[in-house]
N, C-alpha and C. Protein backbone atom coordinates (compact mmCIF):
# COMPACT_ATOMS: atom_id res chain seq x y z
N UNK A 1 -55.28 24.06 -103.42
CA UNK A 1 -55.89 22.76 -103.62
C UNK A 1 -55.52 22.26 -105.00
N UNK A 2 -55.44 21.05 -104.72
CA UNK A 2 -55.02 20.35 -106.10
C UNK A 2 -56.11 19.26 -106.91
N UNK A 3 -56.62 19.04 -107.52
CA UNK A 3 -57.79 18.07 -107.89
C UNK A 3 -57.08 17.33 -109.34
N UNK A 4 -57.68 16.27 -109.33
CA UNK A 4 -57.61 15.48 -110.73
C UNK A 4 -59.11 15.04 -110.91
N UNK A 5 -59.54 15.55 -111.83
CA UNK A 5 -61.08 15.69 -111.92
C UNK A 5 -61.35 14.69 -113.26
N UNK A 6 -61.61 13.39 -113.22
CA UNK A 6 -61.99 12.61 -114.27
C UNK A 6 -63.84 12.34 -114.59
N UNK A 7 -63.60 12.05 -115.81
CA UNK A 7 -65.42 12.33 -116.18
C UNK A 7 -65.15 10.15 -116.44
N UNK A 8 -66.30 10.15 -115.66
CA UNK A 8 -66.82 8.36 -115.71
C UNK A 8 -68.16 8.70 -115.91
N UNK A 9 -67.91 6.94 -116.21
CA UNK A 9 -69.61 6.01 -116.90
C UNK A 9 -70.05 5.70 -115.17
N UNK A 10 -69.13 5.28 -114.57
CA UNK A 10 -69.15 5.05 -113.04
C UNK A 10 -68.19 5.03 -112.41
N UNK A 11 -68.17 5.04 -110.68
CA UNK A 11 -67.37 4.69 -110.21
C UNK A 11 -67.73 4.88 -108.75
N UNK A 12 -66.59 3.95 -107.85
CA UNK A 12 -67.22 3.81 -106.58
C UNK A 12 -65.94 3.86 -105.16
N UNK A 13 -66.01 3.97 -104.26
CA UNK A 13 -65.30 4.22 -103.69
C UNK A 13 -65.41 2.68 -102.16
N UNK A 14 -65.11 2.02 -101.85
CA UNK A 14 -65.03 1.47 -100.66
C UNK A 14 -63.75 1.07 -99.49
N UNK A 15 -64.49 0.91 -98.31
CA UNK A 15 -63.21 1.34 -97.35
C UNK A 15 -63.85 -0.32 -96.83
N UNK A 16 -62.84 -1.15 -96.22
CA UNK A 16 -62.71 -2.26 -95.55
C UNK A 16 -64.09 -3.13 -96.34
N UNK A 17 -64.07 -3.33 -98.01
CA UNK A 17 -65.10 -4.10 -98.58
C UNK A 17 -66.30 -3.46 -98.85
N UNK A 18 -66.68 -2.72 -98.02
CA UNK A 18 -67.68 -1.97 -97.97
C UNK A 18 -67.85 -0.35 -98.76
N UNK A 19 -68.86 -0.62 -99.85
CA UNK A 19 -68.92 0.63 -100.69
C UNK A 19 -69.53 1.69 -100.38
N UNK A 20 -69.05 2.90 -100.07
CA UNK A 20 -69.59 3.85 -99.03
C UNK A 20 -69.83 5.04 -100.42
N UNK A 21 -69.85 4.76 -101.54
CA UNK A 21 -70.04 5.72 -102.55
C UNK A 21 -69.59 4.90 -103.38
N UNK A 22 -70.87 5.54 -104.73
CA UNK A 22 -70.71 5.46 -106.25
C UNK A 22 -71.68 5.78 -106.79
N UNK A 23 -71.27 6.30 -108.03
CA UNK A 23 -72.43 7.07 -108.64
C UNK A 23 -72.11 6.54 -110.29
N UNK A 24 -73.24 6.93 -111.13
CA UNK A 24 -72.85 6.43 -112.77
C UNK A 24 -72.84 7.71 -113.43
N UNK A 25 -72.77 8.09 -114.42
CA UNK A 25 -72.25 9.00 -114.94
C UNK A 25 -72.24 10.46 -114.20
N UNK A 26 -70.68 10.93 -114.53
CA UNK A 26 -70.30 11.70 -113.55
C UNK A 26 -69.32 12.33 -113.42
N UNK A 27 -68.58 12.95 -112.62
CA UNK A 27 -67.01 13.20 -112.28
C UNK A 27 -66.71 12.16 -110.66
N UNK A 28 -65.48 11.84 -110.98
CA UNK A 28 -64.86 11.49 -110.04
C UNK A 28 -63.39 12.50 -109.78
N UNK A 29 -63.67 12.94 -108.09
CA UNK A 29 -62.65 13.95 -108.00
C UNK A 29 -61.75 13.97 -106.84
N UNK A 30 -60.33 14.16 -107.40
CA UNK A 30 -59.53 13.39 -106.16
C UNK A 30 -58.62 14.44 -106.06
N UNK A 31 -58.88 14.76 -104.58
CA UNK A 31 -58.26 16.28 -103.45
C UNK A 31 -57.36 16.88 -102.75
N UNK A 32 -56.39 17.09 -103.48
CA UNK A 32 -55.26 17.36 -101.90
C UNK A 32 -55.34 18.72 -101.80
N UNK A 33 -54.64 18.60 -100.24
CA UNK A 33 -55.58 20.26 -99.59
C UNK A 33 -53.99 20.46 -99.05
N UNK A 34 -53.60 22.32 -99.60
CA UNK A 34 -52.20 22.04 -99.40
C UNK A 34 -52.25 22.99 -97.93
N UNK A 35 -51.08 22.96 -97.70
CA UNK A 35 -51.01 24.09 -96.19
C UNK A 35 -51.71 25.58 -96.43
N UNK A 36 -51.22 26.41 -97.72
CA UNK A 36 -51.70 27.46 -97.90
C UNK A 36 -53.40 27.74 -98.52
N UNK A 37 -54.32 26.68 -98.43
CA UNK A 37 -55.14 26.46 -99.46
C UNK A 37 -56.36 27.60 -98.24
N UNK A 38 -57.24 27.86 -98.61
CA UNK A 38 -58.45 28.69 -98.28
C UNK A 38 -60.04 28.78 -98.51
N UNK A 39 -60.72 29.40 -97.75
CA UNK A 39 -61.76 29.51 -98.37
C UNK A 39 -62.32 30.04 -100.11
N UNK A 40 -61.59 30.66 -100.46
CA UNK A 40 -61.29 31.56 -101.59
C UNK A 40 -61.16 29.85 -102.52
N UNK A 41 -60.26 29.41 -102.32
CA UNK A 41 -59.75 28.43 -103.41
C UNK A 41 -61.19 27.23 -102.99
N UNK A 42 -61.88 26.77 -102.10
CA UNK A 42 -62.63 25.95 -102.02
C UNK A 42 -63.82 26.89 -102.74
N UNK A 43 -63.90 27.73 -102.39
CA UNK A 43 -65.24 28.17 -103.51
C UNK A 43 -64.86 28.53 -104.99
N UNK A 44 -63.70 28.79 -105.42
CA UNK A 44 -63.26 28.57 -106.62
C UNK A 44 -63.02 27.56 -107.76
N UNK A 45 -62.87 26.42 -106.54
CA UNK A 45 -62.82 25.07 -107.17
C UNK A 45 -64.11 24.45 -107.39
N UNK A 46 -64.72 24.67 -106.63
CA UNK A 46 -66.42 23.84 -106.40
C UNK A 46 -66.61 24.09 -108.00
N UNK A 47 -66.44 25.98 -107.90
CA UNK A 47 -67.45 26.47 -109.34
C UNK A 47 -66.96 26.13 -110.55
N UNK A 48 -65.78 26.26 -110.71
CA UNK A 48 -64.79 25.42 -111.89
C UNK A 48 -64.87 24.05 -112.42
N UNK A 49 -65.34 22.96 -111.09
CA UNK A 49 -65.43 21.51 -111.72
C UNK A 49 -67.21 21.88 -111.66
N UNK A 50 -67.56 22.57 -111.40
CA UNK A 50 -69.43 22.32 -111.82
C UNK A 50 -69.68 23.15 -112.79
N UNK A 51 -68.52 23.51 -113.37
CA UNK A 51 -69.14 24.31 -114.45
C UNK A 51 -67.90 24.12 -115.04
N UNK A 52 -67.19 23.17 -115.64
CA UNK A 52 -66.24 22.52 -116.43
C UNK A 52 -67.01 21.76 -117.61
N UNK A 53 -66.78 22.13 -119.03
CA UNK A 53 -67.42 21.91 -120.34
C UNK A 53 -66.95 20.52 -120.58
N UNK A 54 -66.84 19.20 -120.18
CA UNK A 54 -66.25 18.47 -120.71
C UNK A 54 -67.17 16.96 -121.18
N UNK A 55 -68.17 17.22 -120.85
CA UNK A 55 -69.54 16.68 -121.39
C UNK A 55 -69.97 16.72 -122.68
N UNK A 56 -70.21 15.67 -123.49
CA UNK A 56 -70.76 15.79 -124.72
C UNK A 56 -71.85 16.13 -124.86
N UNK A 57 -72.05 17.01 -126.29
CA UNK A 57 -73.60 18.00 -126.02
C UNK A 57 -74.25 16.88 -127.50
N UNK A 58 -75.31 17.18 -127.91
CA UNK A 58 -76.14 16.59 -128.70
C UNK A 58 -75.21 16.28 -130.16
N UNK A 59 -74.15 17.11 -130.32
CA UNK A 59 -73.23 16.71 -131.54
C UNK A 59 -72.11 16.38 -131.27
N UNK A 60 -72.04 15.51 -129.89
CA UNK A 60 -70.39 14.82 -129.70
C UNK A 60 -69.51 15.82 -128.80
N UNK A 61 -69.47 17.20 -129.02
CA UNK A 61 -68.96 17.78 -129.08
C UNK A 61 -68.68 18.25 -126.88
N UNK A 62 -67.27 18.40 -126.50
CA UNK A 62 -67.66 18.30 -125.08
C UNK A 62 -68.02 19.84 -125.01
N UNK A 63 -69.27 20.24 -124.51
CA UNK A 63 -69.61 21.83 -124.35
C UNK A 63 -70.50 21.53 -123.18
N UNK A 64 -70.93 20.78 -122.31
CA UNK A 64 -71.63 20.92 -121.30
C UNK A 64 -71.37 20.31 -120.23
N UNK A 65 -71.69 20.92 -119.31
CA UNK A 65 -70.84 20.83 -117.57
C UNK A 65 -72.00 19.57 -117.03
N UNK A 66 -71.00 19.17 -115.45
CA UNK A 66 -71.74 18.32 -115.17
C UNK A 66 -72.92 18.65 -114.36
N UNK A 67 -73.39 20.18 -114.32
CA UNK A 67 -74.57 20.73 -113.86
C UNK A 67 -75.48 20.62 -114.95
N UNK A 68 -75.25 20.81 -115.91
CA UNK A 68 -76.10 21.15 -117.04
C UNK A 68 -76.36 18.94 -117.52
N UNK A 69 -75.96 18.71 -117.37
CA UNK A 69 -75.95 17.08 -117.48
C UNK A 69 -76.81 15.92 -116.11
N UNK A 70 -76.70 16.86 -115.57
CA UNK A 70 -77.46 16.44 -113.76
C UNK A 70 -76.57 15.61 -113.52
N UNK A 71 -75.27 15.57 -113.79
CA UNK A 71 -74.48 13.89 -113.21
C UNK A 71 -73.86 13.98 -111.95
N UNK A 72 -73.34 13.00 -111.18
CA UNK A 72 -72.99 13.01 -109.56
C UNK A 72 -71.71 13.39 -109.80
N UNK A 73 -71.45 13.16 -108.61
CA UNK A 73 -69.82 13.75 -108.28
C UNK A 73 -69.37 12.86 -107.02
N UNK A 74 -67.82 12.24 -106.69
CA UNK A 74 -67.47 11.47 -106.04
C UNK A 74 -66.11 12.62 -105.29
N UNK A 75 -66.09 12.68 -104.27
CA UNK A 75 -64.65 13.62 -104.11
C UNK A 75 -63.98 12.68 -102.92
N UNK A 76 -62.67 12.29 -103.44
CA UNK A 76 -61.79 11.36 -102.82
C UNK A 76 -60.69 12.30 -102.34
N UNK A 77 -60.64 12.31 -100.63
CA UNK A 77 -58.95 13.29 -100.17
C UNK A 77 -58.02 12.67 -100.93
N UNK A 78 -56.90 12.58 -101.50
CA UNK A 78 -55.62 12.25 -101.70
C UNK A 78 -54.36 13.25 -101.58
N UNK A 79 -53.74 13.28 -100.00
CA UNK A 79 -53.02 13.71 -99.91
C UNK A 79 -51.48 14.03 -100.96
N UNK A 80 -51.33 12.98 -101.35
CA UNK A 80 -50.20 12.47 -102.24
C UNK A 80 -50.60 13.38 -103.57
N UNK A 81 -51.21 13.67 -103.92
CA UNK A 81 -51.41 14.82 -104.74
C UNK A 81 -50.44 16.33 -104.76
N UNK A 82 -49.86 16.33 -103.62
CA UNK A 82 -49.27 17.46 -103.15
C UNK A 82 -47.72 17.09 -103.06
N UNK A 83 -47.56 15.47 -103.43
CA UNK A 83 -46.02 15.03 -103.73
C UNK A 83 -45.35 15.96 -104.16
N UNK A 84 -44.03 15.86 -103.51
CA UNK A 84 -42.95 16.89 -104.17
C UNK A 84 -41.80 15.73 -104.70
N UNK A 85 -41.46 15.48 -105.81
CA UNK A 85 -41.03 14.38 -106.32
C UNK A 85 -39.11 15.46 -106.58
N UNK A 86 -38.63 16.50 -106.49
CA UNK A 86 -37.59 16.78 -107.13
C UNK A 86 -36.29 16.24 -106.69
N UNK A 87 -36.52 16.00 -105.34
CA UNK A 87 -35.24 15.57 -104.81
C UNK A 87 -35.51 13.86 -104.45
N UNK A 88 -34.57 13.03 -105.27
CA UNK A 88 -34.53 11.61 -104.99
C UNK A 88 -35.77 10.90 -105.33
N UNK A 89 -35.90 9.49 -104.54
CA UNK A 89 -36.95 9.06 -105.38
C UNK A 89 -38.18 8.43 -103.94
N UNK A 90 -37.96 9.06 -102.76
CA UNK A 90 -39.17 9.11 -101.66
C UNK A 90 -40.19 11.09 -102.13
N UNK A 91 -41.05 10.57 -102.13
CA UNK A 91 -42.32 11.93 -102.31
C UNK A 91 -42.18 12.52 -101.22
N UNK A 92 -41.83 13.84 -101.07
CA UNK A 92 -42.06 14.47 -99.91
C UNK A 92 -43.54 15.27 -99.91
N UNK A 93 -44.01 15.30 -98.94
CA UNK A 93 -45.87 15.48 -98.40
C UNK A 93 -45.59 16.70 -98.14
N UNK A 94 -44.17 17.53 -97.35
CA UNK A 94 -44.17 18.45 -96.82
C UNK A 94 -45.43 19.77 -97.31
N UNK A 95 -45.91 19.82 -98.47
CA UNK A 95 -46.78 20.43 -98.98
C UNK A 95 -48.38 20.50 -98.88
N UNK A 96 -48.58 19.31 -98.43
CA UNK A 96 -49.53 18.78 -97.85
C UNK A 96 -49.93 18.96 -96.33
N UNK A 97 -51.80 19.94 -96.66
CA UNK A 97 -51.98 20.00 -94.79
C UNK A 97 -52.05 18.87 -94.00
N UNK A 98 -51.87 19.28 -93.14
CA UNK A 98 -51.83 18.41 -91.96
C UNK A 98 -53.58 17.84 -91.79
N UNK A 99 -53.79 16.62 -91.29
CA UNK A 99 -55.58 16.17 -91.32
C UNK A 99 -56.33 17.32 -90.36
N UNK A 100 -55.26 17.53 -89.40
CA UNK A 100 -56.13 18.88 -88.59
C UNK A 100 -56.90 20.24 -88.89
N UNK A 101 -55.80 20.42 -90.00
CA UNK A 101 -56.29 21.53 -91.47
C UNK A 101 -56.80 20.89 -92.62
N UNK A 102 -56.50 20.00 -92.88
CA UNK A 102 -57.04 19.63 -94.44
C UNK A 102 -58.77 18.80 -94.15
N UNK A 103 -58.98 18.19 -93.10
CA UNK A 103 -60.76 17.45 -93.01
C UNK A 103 -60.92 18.38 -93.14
N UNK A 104 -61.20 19.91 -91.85
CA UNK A 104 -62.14 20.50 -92.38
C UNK A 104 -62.32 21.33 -93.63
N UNK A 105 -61.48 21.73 -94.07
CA UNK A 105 -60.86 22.19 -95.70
C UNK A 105 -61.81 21.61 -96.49
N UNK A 106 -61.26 20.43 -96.57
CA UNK A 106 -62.22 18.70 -97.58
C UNK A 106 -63.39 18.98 -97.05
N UNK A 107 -64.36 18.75 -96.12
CA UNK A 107 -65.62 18.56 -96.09
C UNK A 107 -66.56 19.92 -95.81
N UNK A 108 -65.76 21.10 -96.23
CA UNK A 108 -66.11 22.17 -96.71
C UNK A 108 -66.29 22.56 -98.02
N UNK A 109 -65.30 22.16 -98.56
CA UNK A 109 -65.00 21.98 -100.39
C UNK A 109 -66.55 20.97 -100.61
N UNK A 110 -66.68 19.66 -100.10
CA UNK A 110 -67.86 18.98 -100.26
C UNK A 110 -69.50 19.69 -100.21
N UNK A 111 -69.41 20.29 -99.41
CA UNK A 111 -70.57 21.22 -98.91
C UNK A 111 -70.21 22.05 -100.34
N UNK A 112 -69.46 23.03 -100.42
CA UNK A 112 -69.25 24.06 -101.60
C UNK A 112 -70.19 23.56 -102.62
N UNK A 113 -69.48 22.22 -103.14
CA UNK A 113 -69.42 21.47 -104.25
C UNK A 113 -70.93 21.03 -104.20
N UNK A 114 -71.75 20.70 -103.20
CA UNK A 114 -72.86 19.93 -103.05
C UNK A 114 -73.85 21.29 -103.40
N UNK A 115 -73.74 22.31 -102.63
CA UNK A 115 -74.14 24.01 -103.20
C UNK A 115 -74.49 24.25 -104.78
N UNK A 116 -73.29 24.22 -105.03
CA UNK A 116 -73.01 24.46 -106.57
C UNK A 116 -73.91 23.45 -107.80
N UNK A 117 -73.81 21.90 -106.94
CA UNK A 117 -74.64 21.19 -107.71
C UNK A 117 -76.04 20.99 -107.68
N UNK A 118 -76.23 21.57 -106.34
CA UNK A 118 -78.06 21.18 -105.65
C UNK A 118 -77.82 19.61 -105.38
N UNK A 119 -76.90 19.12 -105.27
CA UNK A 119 -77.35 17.27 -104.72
C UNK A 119 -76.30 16.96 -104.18
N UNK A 120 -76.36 16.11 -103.16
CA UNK A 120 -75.62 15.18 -102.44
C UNK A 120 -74.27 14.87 -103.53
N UNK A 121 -72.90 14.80 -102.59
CA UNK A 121 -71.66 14.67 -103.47
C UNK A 121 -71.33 13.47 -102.56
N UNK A 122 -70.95 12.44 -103.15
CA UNK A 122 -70.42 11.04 -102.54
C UNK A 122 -68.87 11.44 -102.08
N UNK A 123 -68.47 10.69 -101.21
CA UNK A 123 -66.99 11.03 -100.58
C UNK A 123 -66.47 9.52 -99.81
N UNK A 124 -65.22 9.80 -100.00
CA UNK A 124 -65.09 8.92 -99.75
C UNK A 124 -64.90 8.89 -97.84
N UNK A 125 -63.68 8.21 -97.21
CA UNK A 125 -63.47 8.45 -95.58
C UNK A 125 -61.93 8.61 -95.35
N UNK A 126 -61.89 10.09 -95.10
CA UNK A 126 -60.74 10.68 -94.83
C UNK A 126 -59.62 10.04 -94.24
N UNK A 127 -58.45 9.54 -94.60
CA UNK A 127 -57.43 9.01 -94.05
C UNK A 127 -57.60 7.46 -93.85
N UNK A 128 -58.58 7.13 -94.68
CA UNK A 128 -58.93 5.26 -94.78
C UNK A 128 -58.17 5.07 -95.91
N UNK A 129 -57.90 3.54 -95.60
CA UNK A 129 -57.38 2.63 -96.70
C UNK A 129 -58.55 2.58 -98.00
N UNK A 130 -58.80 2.97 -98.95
CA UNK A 130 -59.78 3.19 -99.79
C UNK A 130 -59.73 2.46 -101.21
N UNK A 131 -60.46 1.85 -101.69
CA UNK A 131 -60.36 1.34 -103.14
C UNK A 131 -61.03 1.86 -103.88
N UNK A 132 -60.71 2.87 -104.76
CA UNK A 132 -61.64 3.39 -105.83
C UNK A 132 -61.39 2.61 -106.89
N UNK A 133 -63.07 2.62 -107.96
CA UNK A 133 -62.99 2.11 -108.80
C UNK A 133 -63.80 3.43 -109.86
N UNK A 134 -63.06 3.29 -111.17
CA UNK A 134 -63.80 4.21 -112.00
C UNK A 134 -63.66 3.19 -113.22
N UNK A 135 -65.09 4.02 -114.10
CA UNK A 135 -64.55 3.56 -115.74
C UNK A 135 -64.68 4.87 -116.24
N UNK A 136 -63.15 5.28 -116.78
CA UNK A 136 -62.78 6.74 -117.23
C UNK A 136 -63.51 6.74 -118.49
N UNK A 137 -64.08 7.80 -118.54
CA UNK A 137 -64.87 8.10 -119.98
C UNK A 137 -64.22 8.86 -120.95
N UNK A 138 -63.96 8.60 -121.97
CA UNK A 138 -62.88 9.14 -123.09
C UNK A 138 -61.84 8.90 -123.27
N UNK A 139 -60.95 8.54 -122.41
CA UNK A 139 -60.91 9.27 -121.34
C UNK A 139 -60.64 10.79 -121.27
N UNK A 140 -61.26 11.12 -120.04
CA UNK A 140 -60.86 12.97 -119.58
C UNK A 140 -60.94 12.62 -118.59
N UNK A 141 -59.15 13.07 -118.47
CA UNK A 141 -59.00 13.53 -117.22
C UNK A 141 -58.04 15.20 -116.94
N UNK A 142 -58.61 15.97 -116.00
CA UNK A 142 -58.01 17.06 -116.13
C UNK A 142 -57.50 16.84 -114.47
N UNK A 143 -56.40 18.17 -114.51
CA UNK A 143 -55.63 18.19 -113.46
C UNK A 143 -55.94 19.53 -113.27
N UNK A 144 -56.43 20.45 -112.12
CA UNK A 144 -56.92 21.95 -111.67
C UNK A 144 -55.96 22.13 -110.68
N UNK A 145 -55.33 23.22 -110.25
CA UNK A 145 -54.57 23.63 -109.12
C UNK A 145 -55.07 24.83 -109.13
N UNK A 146 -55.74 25.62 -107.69
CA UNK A 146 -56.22 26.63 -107.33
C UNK A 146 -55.16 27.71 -107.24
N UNK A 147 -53.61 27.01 -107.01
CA UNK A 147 -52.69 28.30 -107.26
C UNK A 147 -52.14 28.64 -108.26
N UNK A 148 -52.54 27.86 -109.57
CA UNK A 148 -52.95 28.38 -111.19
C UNK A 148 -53.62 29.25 -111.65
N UNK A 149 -54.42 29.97 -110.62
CA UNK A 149 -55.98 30.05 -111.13
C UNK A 149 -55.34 31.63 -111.95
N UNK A 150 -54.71 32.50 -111.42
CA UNK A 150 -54.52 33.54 -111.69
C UNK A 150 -53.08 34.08 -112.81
C-alpha cells in the first residue's frame, strides 16, 4: 500500500456536487492498494498514520499524533498512486489491484484505521469521479509505502 498522508485545517471530499466527507483539523489520506498488498500491511499502516508525530505539541514543536490530538481522518482510494512512470510518458497502473482486490483491501484499511482511532474515518466512493478539497497545514505532507517498512 501506498498513502500520501497530509495534515489539514480541513478538507472534504465530494462525488457528483455532493459532499460525502469532511472533517477540520486532521489528516487527509490518499490510498493505492497494490496487487501484492495484505492484511499485515493494512494493519501496519492504520498504526503508523495514527501514531505519526506530525502535530504541534504546546511548543510548536511536531511531537504529537493525530490520536493524541483527537483529529479526523479522510481516506481517499487513488489508484494512480501505484503509477509506474519509467517507460515513456502514459503511467502504467499495471501495479495497481484490480477494484475486485483493492475495495475490499480499502474498506478494511478504513475499519483498521477507524480501530486504531476509536471514531468514524470519512472516505470517500471508490472508483467515483471525486473532488477533494484540503487546506494543507504547514504544509506536511508525507508519502508511507508498506513495502518500505522493513
Amino acid at each position: 500500500m501506498r498513502a500520501v498522508v497530509q495534515r489539514v485545517s480541513k478538507a472534504s471530499v465530494s462525488v457528483t456536487e455532493e459532499v460525502v466527507s469532511a472533517i477540520e483539523t486532521g489528516l487527509l489520506v490518499l490510498l493505492g492498494v497494490g496487487l501484492e498488498d495484505n492484511e499485515a500491511d493494512i494493519q501496519w499502516l492504520a498504526s503508523k498514520i495514527g501514531n505519526l508525530r506530525i502535530f504541534g505539541d504546546e511548543d510548536g514543536v511536531m511531537n504529537k499524533s493525530l490520536i493524541e490530538i483527537g483529529g479526523d481522518a479522510i481516506v481517499v482510494s487513488q489508484f494512480t498512486l501505484l503509477a509506474s512512470t519509467k517507460k515513456g510518458n502514459r503511467p502504467s497502473y499495471t501495479k495497481a489491484a484490480r477494484p475486485e482486490t483493492a475495495v475490499p483491501l480499502y474498506e478494511r484499511f478504513v475499519k483498521q484505521l477507524e480501530g486504531t482511532l476509536g471514531k468514524k474515518v470519512g472516505t470517500g466512493r471508490f472508483g467515483a469521479d471525486m473532488k477533494v478539497e484540503l487546506l494543507n497545514d504547514g504544509p506536511v505532507t508525507i508519502i508511507i509505502d508498506t513495502k518500505n517498512r522493513f
